[in-house]
PDB file of N, CA and C in Angstrom:
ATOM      1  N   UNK A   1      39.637 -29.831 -25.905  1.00  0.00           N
ATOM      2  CA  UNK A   1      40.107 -29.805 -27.273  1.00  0.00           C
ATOM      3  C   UNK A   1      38.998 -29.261 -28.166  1.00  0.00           C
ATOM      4  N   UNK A   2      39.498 -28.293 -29.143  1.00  0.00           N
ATOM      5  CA  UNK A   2      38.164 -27.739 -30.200  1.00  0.00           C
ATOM      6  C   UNK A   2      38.569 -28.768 -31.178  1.00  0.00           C
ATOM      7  N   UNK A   3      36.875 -29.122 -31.403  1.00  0.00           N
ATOM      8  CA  UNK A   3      37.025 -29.426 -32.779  1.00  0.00           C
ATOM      9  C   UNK A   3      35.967 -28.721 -33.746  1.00  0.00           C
ATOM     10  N   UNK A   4      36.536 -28.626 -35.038  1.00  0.00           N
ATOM     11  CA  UNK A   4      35.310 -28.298 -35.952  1.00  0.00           C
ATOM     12  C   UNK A   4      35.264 -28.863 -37.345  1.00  0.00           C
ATOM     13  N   UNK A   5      34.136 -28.681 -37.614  1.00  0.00           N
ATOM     14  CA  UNK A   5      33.671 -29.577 -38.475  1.00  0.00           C
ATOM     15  C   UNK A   5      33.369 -28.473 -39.500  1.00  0.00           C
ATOM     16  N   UNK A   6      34.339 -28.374 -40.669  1.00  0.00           N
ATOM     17  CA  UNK A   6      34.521 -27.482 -41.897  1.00  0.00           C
ATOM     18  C   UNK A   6      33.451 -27.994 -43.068  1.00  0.00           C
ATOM     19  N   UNK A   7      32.336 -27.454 -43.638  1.00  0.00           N
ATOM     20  CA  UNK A   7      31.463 -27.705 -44.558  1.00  0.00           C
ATOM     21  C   UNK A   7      31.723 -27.072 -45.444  1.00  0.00           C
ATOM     22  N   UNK A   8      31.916 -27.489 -46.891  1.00  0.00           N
ATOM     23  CA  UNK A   8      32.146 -26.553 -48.114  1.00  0.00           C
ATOM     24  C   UNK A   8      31.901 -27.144 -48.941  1.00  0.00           C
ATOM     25  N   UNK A   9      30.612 -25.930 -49.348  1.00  0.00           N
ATOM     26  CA  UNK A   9      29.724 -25.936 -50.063  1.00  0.00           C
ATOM     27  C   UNK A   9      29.658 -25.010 -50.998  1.00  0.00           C
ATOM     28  N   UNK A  10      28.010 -25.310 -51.609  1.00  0.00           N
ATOM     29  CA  UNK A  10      28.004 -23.982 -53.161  1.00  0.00           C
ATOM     30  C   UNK A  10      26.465 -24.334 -52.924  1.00  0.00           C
ATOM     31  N   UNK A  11      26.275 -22.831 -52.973  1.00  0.00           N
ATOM     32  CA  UNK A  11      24.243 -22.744 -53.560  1.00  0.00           C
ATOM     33  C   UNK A  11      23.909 -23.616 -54.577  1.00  0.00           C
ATOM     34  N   UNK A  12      24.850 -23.692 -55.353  1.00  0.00           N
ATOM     35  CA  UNK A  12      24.120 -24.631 -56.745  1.00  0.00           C
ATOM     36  C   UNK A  12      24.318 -25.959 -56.388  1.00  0.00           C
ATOM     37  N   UNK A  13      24.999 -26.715 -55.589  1.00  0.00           N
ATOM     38  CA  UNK A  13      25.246 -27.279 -55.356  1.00  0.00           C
ATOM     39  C   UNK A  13      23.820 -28.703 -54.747  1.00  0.00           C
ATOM     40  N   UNK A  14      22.985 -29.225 -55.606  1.00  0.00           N
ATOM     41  CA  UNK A  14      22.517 -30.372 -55.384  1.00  0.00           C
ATOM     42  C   UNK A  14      22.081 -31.285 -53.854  1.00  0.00           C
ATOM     43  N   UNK A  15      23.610 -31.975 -53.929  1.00  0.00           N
ATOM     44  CA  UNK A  15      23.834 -33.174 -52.984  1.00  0.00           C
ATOM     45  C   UNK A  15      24.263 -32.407 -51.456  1.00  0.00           C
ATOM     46  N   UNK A  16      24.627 -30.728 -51.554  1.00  0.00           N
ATOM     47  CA  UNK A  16      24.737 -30.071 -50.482  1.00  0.00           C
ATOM     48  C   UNK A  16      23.776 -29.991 -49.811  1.00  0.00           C
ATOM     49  N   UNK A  17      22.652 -29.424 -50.479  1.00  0.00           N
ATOM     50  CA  UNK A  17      21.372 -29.440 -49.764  1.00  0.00           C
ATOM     51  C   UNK A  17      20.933 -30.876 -49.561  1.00  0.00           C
ATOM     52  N   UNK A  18      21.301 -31.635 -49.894  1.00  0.00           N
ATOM     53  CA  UNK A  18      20.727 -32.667 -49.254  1.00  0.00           C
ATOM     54  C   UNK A  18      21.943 -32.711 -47.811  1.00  0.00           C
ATOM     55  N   UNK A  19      22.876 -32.453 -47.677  1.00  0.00           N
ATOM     56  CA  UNK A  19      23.557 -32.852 -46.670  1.00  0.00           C
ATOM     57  C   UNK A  19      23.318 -32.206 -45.305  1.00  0.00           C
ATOM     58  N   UNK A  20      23.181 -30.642 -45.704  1.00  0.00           N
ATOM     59  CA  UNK A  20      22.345 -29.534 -44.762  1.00  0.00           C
ATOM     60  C   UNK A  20      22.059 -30.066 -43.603  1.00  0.00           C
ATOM     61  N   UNK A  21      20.156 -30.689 -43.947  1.00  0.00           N
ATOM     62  CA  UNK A  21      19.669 -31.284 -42.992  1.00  0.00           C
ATOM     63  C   UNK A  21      20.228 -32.341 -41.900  1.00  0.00           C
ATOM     64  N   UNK A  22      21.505 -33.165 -42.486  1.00  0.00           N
ATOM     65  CA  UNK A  22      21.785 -33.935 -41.410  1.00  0.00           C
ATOM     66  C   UNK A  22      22.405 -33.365 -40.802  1.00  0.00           C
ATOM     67  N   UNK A  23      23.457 -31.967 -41.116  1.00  0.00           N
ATOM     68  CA  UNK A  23      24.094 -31.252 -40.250  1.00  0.00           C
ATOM     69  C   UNK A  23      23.572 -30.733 -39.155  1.00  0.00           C
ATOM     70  N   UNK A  24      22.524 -30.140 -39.569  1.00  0.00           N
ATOM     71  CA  UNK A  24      21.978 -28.972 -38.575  1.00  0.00           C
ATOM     72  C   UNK A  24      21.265 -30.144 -37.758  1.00  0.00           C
ATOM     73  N   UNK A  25      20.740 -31.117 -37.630  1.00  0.00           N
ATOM     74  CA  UNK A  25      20.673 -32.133 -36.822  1.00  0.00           C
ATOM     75  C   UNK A  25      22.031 -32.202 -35.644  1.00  0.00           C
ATOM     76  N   UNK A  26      22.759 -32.743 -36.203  1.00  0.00           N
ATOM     77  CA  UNK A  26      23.903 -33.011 -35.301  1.00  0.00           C
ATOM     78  C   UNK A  26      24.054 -31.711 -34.971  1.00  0.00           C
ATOM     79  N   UNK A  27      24.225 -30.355 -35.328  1.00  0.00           N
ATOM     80  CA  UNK A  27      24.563 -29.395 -34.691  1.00  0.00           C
ATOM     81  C   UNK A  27      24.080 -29.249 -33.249  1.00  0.00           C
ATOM     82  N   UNK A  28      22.521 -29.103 -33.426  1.00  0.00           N
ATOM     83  CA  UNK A  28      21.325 -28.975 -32.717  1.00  0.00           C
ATOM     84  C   UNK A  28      21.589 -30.194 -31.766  1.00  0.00           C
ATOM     85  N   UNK A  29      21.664 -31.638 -31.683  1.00  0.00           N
ATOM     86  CA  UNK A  29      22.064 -32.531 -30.473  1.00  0.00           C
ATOM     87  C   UNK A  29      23.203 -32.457 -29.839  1.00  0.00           C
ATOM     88  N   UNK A  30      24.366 -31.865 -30.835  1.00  0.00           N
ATOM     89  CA  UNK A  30      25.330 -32.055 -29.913  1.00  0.00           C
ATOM     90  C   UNK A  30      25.858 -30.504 -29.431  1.00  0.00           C
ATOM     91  N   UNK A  31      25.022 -29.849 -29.612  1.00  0.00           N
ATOM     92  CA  UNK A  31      25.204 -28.780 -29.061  1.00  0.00           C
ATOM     93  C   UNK A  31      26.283 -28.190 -29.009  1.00  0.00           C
ATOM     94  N   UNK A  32      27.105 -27.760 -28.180  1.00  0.00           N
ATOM     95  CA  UNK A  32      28.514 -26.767 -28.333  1.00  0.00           C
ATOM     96  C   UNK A  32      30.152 -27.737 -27.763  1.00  0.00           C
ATOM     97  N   UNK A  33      29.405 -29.075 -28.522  1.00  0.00           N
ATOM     98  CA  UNK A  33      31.100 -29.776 -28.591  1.00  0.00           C
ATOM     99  C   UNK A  33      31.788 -29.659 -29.619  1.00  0.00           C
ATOM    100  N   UNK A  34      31.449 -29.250 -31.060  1.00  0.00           N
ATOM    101  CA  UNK A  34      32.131 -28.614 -31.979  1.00  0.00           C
ATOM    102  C   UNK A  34      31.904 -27.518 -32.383  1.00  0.00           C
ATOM    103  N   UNK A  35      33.392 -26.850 -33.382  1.00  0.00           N
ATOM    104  CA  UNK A  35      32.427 -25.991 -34.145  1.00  0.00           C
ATOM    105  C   UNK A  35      32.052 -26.408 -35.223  1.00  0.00           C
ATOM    106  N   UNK A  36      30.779 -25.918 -35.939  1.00  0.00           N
ATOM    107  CA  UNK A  36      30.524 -25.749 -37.523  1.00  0.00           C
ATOM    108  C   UNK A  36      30.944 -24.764 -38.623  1.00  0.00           C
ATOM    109  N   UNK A  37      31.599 -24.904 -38.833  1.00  0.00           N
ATOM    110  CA  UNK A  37      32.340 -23.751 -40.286  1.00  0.00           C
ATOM    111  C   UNK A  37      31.678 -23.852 -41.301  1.00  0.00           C
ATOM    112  N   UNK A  38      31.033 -23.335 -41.846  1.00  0.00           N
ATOM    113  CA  UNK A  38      29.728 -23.552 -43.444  1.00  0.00           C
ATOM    114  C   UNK A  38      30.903 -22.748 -44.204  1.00  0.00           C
ATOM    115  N   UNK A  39      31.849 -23.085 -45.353  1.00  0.00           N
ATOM    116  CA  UNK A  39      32.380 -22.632 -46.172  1.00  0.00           C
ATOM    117  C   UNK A  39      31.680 -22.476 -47.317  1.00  0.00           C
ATOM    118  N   UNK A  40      31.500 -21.544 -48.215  1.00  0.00           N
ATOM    119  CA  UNK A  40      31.063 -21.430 -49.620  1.00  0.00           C
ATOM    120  C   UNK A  40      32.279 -21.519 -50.622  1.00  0.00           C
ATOM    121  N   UNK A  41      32.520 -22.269 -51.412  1.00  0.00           N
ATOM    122  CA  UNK A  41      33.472 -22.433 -52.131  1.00  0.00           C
ATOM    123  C   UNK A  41      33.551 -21.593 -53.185  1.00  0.00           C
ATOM    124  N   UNK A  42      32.374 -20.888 -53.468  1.00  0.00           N
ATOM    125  CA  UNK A  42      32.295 -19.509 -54.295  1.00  0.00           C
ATOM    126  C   UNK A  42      32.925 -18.183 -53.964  1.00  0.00           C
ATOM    127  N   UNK A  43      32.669 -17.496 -52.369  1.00  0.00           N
ATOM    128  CA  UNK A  43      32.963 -16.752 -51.894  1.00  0.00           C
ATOM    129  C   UNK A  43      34.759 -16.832 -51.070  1.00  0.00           C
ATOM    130  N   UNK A  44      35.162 -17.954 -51.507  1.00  0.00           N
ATOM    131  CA  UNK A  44      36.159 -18.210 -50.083  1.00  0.00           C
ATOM    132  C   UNK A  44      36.893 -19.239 -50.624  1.00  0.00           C
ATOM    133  N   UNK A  45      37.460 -18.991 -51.962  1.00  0.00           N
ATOM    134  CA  UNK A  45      38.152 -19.660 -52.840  1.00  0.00           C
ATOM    135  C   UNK A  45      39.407 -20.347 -51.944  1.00  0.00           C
ATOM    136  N   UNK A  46      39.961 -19.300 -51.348  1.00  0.00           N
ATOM    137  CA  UNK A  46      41.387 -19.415 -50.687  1.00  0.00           C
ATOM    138  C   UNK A  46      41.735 -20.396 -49.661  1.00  0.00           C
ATOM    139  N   UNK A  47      39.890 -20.416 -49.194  1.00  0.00           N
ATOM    140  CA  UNK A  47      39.988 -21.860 -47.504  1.00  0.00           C
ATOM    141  C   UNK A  47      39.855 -22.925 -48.867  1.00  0.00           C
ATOM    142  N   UNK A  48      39.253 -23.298 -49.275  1.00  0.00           N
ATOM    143  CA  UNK A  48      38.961 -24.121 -50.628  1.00  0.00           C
ATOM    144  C   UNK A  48      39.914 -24.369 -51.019  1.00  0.00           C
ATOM    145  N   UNK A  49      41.173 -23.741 -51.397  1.00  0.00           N
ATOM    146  CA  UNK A  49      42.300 -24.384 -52.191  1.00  0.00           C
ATOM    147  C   UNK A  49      43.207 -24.551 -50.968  1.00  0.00           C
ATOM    148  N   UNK A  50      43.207 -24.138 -50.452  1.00  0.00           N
ATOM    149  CA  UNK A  50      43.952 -24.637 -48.732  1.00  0.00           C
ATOM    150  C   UNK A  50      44.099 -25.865 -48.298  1.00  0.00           C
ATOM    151  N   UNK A  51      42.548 -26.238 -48.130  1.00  0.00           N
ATOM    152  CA  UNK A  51      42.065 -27.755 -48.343  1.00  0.00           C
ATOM    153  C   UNK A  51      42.033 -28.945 -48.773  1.00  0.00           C
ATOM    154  N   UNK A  52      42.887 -27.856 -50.363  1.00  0.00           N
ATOM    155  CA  UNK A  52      42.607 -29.104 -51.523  1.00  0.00           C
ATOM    156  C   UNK A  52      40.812 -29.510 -51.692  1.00  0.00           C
ATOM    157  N   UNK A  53      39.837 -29.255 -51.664  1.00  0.00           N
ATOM    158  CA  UNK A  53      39.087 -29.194 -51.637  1.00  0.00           C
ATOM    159  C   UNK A  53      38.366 -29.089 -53.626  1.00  0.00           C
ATOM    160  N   UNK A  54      38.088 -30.233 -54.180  1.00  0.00           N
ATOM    161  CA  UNK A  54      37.931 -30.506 -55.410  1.00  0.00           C
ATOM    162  C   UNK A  54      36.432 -31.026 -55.805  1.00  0.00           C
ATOM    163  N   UNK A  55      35.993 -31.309 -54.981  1.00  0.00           N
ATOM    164  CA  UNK A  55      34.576 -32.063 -55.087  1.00  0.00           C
ATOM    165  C   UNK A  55      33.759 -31.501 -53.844  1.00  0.00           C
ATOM    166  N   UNK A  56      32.373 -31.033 -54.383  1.00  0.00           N
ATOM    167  CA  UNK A  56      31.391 -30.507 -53.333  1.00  0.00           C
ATOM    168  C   UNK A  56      30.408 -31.860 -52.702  1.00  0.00           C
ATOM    169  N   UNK A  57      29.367 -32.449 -51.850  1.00  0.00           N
ATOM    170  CA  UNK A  57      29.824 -31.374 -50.476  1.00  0.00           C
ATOM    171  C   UNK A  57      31.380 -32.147 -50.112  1.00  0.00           C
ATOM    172  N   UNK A  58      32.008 -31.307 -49.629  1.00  0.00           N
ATOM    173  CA  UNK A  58      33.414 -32.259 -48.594  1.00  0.00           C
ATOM    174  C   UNK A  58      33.524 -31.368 -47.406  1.00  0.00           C
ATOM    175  N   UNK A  59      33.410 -32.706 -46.364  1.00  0.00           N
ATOM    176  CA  UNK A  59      33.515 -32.259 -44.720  1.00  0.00           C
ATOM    177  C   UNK A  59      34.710 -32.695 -44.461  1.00  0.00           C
ATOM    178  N   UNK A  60      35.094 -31.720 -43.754  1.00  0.00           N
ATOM    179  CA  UNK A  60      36.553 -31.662 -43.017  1.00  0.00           C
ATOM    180  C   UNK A  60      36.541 -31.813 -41.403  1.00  0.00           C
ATOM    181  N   UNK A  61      36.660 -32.562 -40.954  1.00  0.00           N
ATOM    182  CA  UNK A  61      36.891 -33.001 -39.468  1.00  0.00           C
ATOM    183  C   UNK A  61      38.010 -32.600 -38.714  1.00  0.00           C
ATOM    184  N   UNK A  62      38.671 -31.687 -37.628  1.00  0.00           N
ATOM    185  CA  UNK A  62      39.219 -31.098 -37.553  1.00  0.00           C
ATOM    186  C   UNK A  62      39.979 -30.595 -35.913  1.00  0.00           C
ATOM    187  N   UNK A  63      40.963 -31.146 -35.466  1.00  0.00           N
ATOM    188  CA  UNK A  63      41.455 -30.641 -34.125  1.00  0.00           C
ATOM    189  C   UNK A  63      42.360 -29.893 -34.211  1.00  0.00           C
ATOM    190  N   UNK A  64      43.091 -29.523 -32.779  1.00  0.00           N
ATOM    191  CA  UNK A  64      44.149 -28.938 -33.214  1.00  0.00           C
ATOM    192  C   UNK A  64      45.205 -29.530 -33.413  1.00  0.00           C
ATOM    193  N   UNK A  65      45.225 -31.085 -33.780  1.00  0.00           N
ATOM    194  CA  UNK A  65      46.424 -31.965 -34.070  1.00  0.00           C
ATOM    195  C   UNK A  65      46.320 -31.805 -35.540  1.00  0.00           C
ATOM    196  N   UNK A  66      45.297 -31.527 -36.217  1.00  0.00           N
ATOM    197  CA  UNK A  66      45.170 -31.202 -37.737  1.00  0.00           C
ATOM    198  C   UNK A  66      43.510 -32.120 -38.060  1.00  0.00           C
ATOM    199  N   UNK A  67      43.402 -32.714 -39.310  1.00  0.00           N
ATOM    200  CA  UNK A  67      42.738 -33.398 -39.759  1.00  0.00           C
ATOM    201  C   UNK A  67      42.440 -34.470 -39.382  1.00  0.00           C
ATOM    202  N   UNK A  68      41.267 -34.849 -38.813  1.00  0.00           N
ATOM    203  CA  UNK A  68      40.973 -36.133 -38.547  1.00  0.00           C
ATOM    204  C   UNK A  68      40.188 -36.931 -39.076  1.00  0.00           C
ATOM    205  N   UNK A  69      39.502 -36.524 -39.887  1.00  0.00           N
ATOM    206  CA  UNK A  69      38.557 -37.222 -40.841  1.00  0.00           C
ATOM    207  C   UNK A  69      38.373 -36.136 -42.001  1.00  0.00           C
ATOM    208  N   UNK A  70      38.357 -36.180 -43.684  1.00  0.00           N
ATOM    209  CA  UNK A  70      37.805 -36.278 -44.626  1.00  0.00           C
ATOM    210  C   UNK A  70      36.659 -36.609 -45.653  1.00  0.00           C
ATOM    211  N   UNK A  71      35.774 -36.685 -45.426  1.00  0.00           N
ATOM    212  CA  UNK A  71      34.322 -37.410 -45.905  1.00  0.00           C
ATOM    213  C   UNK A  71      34.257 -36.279 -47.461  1.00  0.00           C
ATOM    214  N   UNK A  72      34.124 -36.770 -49.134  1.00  0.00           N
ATOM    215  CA  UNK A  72      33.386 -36.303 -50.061  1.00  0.00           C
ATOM    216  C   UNK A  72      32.597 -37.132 -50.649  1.00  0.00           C
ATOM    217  N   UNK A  73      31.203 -36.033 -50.927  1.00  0.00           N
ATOM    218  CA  UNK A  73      29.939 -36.636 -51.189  1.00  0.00           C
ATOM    219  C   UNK A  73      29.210 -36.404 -49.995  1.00  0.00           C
ATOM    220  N   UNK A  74      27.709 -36.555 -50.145  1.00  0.00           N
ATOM    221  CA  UNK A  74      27.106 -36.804 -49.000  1.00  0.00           C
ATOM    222  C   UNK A  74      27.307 -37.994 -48.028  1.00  0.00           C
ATOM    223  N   UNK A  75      27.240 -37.538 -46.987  1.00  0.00           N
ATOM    224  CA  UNK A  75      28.040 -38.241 -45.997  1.00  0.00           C
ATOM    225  C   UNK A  75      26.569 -38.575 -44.957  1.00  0.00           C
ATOM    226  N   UNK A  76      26.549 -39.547 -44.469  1.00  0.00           N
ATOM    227  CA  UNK A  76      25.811 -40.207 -43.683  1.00  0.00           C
ATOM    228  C   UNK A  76      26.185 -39.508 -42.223  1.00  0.00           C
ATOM    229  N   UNK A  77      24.764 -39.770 -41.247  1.00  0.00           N
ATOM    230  CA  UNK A  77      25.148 -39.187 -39.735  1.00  0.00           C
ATOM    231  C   UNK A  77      25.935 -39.726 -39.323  1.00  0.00           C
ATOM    232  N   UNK A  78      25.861 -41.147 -38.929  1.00  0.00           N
ATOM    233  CA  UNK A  78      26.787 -41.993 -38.107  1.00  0.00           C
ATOM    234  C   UNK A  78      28.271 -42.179 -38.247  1.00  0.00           C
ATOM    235  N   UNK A  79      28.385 -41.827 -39.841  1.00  0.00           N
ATOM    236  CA  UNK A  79      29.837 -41.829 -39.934  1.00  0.00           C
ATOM    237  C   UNK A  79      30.648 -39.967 -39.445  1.00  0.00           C
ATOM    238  N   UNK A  80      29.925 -38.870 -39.896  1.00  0.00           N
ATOM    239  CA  UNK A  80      29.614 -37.650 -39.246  1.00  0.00           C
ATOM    240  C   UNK A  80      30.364 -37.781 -37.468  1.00  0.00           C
ATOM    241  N   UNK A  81      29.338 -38.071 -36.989  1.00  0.00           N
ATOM    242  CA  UNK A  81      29.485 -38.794 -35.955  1.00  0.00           C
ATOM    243  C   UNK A  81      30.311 -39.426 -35.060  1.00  0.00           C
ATOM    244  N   UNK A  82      30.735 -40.309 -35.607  1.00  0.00           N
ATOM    245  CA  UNK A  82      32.099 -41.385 -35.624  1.00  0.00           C
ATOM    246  C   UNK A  82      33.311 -40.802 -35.298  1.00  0.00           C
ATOM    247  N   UNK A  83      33.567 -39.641 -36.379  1.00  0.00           N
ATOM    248  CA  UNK A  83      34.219 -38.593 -36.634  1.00  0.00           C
ATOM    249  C   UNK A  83      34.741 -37.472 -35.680  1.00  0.00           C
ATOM    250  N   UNK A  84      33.490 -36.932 -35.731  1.00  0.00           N
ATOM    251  CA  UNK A  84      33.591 -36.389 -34.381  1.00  0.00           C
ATOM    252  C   UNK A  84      33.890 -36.773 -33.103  1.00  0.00           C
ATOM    253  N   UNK A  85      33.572 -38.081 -32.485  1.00  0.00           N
ATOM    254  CA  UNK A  85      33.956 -38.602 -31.356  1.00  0.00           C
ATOM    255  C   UNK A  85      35.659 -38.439 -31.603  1.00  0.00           C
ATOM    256  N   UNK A  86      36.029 -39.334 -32.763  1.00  0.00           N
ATOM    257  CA  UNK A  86      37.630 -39.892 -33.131  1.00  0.00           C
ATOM    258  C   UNK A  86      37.887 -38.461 -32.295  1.00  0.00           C
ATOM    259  N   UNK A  87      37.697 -37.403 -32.943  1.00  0.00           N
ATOM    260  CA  UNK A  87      38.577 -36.288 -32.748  1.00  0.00           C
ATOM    261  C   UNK A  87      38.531 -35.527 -31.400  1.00  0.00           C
ATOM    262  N   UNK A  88      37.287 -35.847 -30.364  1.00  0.00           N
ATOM    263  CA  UNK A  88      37.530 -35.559 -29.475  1.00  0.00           C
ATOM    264  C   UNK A  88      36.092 -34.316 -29.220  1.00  0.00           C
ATOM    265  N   UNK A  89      35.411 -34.534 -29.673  1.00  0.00           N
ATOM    266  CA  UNK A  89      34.261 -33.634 -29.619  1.00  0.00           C
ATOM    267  C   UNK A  89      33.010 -34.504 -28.382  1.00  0.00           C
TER     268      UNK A  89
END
């Protein structure tokens, strides 16, 4: 099962860069059980309103059964994490 893990974000965006670092963490350990999608909500209006996507950062958790987790705001690893297992990563 793919899963990926949709990030959408904005350069100006604050609390994104703080979230960054825990990503590319989990990227880097868990290596190629998900994907990572880095959305810019500037450039790519259209995945953004798709989403519903209203508040920066918001992670989208993601199989092919649809949505499995939602997280806005900076989001902690373990719940990240959590997430990813639920869905099968």
């Amino acid at each position: 099962m793919t899963v990926t893990l949709k990030d959408f974000y904005a350069d100006w965006c604050g609390p994104c860069k703080t979230q960054d670092p825990i990503l590319e963490e989990i990227e880097e350990e868990w290596e190629d059980r998900f994907d990572l999608e880095k959305v810019n909500v500037d450039e790519q209006q259209d995945i953004a309103n798709e989403y519903q996507v209203r508040s920066l950062p918001t992670l989208i958790v993601e199989n092919e059964e649809g949505i499995v987790e939602r997280f806005v705001g900076v989001t902690q690893r373990e719940d990240i994490e959590d997430a990813l297992e639920s869905a099968g990563a």
